[in-house]
Structures are given as structure tokens and as C-alpha cells.
N, C-alpha and C. Protein backbone atom coordinates (compact mmCIF):
# COMPACT_ATOMS: atom_id res chain seq x y z
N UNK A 1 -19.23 -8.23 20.36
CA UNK A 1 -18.64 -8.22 21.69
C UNK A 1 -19.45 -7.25 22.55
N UNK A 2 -19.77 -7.43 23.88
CA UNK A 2 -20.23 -6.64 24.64
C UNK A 2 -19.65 -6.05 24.97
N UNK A 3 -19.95 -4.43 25.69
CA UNK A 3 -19.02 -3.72 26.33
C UNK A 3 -19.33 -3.41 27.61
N UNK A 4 -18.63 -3.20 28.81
CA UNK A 4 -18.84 -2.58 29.85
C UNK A 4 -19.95 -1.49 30.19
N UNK A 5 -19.65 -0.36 29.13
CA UNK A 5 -20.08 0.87 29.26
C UNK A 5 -18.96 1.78 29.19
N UNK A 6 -17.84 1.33 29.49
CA UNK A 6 -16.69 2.34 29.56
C UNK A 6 -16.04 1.81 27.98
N UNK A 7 -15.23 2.66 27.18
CA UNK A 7 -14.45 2.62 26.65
C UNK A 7 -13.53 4.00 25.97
N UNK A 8 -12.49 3.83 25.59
CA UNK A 8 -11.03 4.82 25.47
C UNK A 8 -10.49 4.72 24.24
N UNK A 9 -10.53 5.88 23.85
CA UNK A 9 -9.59 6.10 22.02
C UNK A 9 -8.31 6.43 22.19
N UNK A 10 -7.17 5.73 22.46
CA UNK A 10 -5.71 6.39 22.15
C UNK A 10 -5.81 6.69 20.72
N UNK A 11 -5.40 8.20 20.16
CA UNK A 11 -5.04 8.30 18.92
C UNK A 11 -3.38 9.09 19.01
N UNK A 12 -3.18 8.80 18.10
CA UNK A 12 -2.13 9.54 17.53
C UNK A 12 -1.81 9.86 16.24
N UNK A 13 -1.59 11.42 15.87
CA UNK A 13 -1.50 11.56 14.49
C UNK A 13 -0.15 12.67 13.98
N UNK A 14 -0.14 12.55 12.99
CA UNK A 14 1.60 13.20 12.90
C UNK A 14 2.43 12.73 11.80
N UNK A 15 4.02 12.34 12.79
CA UNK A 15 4.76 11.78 11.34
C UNK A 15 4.97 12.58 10.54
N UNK A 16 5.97 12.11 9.57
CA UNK A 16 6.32 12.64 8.36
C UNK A 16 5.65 12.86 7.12
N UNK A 17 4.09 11.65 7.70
CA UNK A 17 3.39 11.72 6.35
C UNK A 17 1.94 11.82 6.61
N UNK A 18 1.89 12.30 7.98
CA UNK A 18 0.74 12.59 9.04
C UNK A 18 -0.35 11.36 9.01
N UNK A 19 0.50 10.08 9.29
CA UNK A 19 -0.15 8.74 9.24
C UNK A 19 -0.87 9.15 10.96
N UNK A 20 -1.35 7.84 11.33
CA UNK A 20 -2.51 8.20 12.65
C UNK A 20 -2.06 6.68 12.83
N UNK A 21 -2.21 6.34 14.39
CA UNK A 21 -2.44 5.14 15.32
C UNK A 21 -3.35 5.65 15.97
N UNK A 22 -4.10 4.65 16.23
CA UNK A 22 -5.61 4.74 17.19
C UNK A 22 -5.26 3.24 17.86
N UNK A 23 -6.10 3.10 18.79
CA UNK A 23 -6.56 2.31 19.32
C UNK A 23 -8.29 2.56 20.29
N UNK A 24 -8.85 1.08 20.37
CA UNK A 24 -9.92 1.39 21.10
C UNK A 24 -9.90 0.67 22.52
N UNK A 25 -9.61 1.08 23.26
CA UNK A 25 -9.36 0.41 24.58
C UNK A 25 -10.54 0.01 25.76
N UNK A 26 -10.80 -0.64 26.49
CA UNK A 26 -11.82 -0.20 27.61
C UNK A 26 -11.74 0.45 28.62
N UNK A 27 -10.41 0.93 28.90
CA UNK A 27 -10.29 2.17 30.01
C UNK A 27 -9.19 2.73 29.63
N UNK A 28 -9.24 4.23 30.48
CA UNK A 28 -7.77 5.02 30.72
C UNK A 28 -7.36 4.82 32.08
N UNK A 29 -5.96 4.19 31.82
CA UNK A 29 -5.32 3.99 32.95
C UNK A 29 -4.17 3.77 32.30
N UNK A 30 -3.13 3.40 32.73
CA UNK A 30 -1.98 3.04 32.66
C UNK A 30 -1.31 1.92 31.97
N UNK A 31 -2.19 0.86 32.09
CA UNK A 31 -2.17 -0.40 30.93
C UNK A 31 -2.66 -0.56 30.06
N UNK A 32 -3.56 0.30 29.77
CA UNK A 32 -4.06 0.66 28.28
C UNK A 32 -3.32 1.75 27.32
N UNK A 33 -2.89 2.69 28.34
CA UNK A 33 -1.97 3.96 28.06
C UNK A 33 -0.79 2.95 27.45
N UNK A 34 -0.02 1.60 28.42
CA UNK A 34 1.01 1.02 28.17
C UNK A 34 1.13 0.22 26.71
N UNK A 35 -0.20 -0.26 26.50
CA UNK A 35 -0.42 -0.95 25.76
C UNK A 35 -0.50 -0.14 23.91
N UNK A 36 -1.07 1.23 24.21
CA UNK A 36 -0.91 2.27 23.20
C UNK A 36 0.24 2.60 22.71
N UNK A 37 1.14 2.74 23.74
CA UNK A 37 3.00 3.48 23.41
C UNK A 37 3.14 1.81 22.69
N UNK A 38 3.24 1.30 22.99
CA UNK A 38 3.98 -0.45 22.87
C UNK A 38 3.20 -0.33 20.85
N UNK A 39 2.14 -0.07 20.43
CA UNK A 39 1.37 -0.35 19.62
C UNK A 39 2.20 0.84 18.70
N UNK A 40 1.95 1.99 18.90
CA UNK A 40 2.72 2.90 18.57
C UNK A 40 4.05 3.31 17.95
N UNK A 41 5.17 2.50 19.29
CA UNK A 41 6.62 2.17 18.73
C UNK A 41 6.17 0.88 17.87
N UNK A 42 5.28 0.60 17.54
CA UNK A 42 5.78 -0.76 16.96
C UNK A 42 5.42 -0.30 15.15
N UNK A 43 4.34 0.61 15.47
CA UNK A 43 4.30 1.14 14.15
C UNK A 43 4.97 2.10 13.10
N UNK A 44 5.75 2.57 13.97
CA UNK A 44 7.13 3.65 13.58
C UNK A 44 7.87 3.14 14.41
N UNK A 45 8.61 2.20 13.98
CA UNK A 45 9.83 1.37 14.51
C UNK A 45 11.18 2.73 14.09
N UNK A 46 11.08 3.38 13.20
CA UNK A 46 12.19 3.32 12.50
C UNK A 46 12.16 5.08 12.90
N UNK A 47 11.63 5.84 13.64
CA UNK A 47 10.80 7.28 13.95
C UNK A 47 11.17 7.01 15.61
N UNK A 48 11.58 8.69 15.89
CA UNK A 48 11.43 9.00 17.41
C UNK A 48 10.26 9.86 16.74
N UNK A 49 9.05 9.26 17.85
CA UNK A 49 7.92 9.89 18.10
C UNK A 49 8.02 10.62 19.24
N UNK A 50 7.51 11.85 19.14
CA UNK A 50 7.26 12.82 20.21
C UNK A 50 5.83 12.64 20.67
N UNK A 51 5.39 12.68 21.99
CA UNK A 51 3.90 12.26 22.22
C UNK A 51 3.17 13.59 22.93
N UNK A 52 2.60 14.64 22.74
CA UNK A 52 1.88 15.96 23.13
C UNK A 52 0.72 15.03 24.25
N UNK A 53 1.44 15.53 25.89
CA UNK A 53 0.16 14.49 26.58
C UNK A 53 0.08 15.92 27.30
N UNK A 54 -1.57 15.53 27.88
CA UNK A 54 -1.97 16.69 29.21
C UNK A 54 -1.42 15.95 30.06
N UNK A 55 -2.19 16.58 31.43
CA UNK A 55 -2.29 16.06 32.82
C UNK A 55 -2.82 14.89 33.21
N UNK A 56 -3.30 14.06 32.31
CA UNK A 56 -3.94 13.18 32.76
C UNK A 56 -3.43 12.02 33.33
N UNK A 57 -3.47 11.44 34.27
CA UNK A 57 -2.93 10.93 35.73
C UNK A 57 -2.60 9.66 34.88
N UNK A 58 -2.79 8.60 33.74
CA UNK A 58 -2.28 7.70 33.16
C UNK A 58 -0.81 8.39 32.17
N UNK A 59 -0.93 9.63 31.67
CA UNK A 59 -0.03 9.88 30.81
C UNK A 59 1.08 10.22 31.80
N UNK A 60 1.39 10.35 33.55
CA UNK A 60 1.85 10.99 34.01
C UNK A 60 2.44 9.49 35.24
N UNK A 61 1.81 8.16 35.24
CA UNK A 61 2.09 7.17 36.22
C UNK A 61 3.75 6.80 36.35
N UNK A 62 3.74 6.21 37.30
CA UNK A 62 5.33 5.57 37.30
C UNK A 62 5.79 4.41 36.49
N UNK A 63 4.17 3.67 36.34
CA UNK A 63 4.45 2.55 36.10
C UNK A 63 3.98 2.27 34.32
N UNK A 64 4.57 3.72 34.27
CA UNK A 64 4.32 3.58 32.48
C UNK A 64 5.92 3.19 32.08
N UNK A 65 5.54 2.41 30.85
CA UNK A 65 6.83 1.74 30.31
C UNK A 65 6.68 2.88 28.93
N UNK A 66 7.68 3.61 28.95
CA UNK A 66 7.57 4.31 27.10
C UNK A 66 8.89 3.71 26.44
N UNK A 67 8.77 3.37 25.34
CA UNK A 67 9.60 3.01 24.39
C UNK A 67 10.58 3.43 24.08
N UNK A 68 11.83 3.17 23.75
CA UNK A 68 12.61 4.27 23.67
C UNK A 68 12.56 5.21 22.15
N UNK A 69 11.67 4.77 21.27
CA UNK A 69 11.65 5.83 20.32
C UNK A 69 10.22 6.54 20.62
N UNK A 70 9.94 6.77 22.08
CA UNK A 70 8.98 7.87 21.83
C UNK A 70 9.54 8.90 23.04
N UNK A 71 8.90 10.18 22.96
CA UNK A 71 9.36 10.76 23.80
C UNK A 71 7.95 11.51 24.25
N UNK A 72 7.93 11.76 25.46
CA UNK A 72 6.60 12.33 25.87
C UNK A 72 6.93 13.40 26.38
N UNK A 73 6.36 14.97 26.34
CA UNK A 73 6.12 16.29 27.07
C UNK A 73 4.88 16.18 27.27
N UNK A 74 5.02 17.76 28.06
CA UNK A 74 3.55 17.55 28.57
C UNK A 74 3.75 18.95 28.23
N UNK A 75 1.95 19.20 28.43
CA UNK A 75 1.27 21.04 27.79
C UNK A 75 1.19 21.34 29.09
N UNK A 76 1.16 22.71 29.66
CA UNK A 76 0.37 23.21 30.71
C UNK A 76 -1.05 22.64 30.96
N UNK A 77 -1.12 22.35 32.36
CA UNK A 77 -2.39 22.02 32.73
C UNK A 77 -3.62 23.87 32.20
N UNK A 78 -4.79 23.23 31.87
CA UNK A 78 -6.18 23.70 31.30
C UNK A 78 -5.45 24.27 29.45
N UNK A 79 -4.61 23.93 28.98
CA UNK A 79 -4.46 24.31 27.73
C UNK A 79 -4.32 23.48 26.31
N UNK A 80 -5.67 22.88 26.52
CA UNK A 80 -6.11 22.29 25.89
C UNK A 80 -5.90 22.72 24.10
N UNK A 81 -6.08 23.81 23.56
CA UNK A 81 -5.10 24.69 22.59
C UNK A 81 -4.29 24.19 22.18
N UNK A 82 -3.20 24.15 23.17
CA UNK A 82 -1.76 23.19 22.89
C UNK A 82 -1.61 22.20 22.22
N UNK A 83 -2.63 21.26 22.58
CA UNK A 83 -3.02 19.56 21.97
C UNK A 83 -2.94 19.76 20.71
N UNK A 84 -2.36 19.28 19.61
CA UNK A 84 -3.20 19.49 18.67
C UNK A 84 -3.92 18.20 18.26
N UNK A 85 -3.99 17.25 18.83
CA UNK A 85 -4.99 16.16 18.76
C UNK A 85 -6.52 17.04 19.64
N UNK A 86 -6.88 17.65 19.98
CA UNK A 86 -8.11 18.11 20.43
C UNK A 86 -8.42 18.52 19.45
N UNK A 87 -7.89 19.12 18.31
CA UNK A 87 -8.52 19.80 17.04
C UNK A 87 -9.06 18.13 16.03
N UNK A 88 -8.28 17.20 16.33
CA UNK A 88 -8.84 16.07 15.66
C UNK A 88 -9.72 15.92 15.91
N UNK A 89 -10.10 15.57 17.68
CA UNK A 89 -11.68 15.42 18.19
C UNK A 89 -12.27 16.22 17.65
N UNK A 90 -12.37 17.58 17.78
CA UNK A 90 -13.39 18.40 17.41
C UNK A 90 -13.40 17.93 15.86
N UNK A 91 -13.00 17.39 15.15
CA UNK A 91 -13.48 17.36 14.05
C UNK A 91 -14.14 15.91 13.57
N UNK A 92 -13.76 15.07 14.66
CA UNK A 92 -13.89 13.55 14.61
C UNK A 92 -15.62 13.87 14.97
N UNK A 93 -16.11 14.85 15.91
CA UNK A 93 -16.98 14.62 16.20
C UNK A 93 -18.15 15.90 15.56
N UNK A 94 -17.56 16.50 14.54
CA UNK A 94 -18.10 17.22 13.79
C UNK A 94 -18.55 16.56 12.55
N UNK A 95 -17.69 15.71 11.92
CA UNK A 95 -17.91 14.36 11.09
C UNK A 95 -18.80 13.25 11.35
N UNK A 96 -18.61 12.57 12.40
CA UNK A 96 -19.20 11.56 13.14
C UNK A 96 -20.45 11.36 14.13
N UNK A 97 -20.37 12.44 14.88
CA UNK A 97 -21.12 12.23 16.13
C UNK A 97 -22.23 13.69 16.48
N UNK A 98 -22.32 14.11 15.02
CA UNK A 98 -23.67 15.06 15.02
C UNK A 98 -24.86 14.69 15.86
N UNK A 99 -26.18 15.49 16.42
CA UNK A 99 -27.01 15.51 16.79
C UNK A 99 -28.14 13.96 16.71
N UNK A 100 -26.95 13.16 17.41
CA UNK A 100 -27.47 11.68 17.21
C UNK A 100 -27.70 9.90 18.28
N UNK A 101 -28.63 9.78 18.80
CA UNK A 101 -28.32 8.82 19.37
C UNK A 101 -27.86 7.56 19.17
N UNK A 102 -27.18 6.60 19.54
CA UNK A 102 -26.74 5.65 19.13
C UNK A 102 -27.70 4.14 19.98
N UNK A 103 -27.93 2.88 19.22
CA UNK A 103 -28.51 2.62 20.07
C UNK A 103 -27.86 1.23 20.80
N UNK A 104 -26.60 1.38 20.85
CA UNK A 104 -25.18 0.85 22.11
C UNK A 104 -23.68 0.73 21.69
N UNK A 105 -23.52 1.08 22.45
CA UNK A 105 -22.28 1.10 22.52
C UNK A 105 -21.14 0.61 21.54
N UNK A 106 -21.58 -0.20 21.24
CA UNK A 106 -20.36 -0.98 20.12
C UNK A 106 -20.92 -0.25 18.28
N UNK A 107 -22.13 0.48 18.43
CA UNK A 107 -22.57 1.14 17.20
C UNK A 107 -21.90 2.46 17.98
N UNK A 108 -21.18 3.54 18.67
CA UNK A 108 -20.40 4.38 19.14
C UNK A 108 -19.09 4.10 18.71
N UNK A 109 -18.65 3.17 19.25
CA UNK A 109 -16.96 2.68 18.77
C UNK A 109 -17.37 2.51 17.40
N UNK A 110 -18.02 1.83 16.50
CA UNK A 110 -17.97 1.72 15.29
C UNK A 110 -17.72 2.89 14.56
N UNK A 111 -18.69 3.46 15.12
CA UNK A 111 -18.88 5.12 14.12
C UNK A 111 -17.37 6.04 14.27
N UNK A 112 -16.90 5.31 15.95
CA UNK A 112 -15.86 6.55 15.80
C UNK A 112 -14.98 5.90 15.37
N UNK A 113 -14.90 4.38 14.90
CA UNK A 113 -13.75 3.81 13.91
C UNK A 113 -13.72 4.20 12.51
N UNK A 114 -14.96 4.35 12.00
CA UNK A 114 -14.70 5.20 10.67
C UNK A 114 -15.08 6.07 10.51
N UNK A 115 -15.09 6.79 11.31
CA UNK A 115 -14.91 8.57 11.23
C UNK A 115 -13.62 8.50 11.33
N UNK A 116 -12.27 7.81 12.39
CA UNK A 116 -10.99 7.87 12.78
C UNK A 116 -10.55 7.87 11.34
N UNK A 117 -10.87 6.21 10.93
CA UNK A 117 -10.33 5.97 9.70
C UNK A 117 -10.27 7.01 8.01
N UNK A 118 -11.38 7.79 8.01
CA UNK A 118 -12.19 8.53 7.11
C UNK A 118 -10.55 10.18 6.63
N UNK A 119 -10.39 9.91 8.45
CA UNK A 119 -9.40 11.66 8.01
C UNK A 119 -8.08 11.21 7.38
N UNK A 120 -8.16 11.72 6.38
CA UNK A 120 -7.30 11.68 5.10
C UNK A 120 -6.04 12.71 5.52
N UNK A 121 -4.89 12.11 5.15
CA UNK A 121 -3.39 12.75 5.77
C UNK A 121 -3.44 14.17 5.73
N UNK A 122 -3.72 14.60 4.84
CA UNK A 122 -4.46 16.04 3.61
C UNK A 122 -5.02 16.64 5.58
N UNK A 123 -5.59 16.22 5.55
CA UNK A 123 -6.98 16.86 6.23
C UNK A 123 -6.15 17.41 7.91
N UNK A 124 -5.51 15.96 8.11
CA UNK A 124 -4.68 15.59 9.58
C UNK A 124 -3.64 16.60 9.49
N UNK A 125 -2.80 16.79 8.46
CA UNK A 125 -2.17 18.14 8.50
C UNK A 125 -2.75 19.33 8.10
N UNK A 126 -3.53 19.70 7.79
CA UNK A 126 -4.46 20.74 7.75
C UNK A 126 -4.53 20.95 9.32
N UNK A 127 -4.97 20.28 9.90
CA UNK A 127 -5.95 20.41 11.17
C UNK A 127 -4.55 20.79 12.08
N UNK A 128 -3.59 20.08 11.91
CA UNK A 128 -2.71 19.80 13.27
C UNK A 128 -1.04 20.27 12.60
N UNK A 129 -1.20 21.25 11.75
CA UNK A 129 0.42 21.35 11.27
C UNK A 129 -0.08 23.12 11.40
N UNK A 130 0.21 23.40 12.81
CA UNK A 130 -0.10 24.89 13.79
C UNK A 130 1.42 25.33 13.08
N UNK A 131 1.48 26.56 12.71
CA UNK A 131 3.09 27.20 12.66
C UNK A 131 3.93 27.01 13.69
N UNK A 132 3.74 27.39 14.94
CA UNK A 132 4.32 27.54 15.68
C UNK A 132 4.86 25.55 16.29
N UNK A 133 4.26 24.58 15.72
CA UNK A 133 4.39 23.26 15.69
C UNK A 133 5.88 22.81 14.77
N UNK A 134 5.26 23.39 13.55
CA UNK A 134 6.14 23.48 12.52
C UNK A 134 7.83 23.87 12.77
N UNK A 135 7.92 24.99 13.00
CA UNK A 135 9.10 25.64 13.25
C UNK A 135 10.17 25.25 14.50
N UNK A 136 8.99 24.71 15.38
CA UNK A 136 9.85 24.10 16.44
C UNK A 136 10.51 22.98 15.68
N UNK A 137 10.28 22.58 14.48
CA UNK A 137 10.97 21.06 13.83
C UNK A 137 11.71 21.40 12.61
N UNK A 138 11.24 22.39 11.71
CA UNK A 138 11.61 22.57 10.81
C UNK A 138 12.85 24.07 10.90
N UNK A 139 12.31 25.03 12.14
CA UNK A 139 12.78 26.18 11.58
C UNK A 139 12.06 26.91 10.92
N UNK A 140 12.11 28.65 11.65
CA UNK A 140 11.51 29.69 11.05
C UNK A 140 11.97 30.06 9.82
């Protein structure tokens, strides 16, 4: 398949058993954002998902439909910290996307499909089970 030039990773990782939803989209906007929650509830039907979003003007539209088993907050704008999906990237692309050119686009999405695929539950809670994450669910 050809691509535009543009394309978008919804991930999500977590859960009870720190399973992951991804998707690869061709833009961020709002119907791809829509199309992610919809993909999402459908994969934890049976789970209220909580969704950790920034500022970003699709996670924030009117004309987003969220599911009713997800629930979305938002971090302070520039606190990127907060995310703990940014600690995935940084590692998606510590794994994957070393000191390397690619030579198009659809060899980019590939690589970052199994690098996505590659992080082992083990690893996803390692990376993203912060104490202060924890306790807000479990208790100090």
C-alpha cells in the first residue's frame, strides 16, 4: 500500500495484564482518534479503561465519540513525565529506530509494528507501572 507521507500510532498499554492496543492510522485528528477509542472499547469490552491524554487538539474535540467504558483525563499541558506511554516511545524507539534510515515509509510503519509488537507485558509494566500510578488504583 502506498502512503501519503503522513501517518499516526494510537497505542495503548495497561490493563490488568498490561496487554497494549495500537493502531496505525494516516492522521491525528479526530476520526482516527474516534476510530482508536471504538477499537479499544472493543478490545476490553468487559474493563473501564482510563485513557492518560495531553493537549492535543484531537484528544480534546467535541466531536469525539468515547465509549462508555473508557474514561479520558488529561496531564498538565508541557508534562510529558506524566504520560506514561512516552516512556513506551522512548523505548519503542530505543529498540527500533536506532541511528537508521529507512528507505519508505511503509518499511517505518513496519519496523514500528514489530518493535510495538516485540514489548513483552514484563517489560510494559516495568516501563509504565510508576508508584505513584499504582497507588492511585491499588492504594498506598
Amino acid at each position: 500500500m502506498r502512503r501519503s507521507g503522513f501517518t499516526a500510532a494510537f497505542l495503548f498499554v495497561g490493563g490488568k495484564y498490561n496487554e497494549s492496543c495500537f493502531l496505525i492510522m494516516p492522521y491525528c485528528n479526530t476520526v482516527c482518534m474516534n476510530l482508536f477509542l471504538r477499537e479499544l472499547s472493543n478490545q476490553f469490552p468487559d474493563d473501564i479503561v482510563l485513557l492518560c491524554c495531553d493537549g492535543a487538539a484531537w484528544h480534546k474535540s467535541k466531536m469525539m465519540d468515547i465509549p462508555e467504558n473508557i474514561v479520558l483525563f488529561y496531564i498538565p499541558p508541557y508534562t510529558p513525565e506524566m504520560n506514561p506511554i512516552e516512556q513506551i516511545w522512548k523505548e519503542i524507539r530505543k529498540r527500533g529506530f536506532k541511528n537508521e534510515v529507512f528507505p519508505s515509509l511503509d518499511k517505518v510503519v513496519d519496523r514500528l509494528c514489530l518493535t510495538i509488537c516485540s514489548l513483552l507485558p514484563e517489560l510494559i509494566s516495568h516501563i509504565t507501572g510508576r508508584i505513584w500510578i499504582l497507588n492511585a488504583f491499588i492504594g498506598d
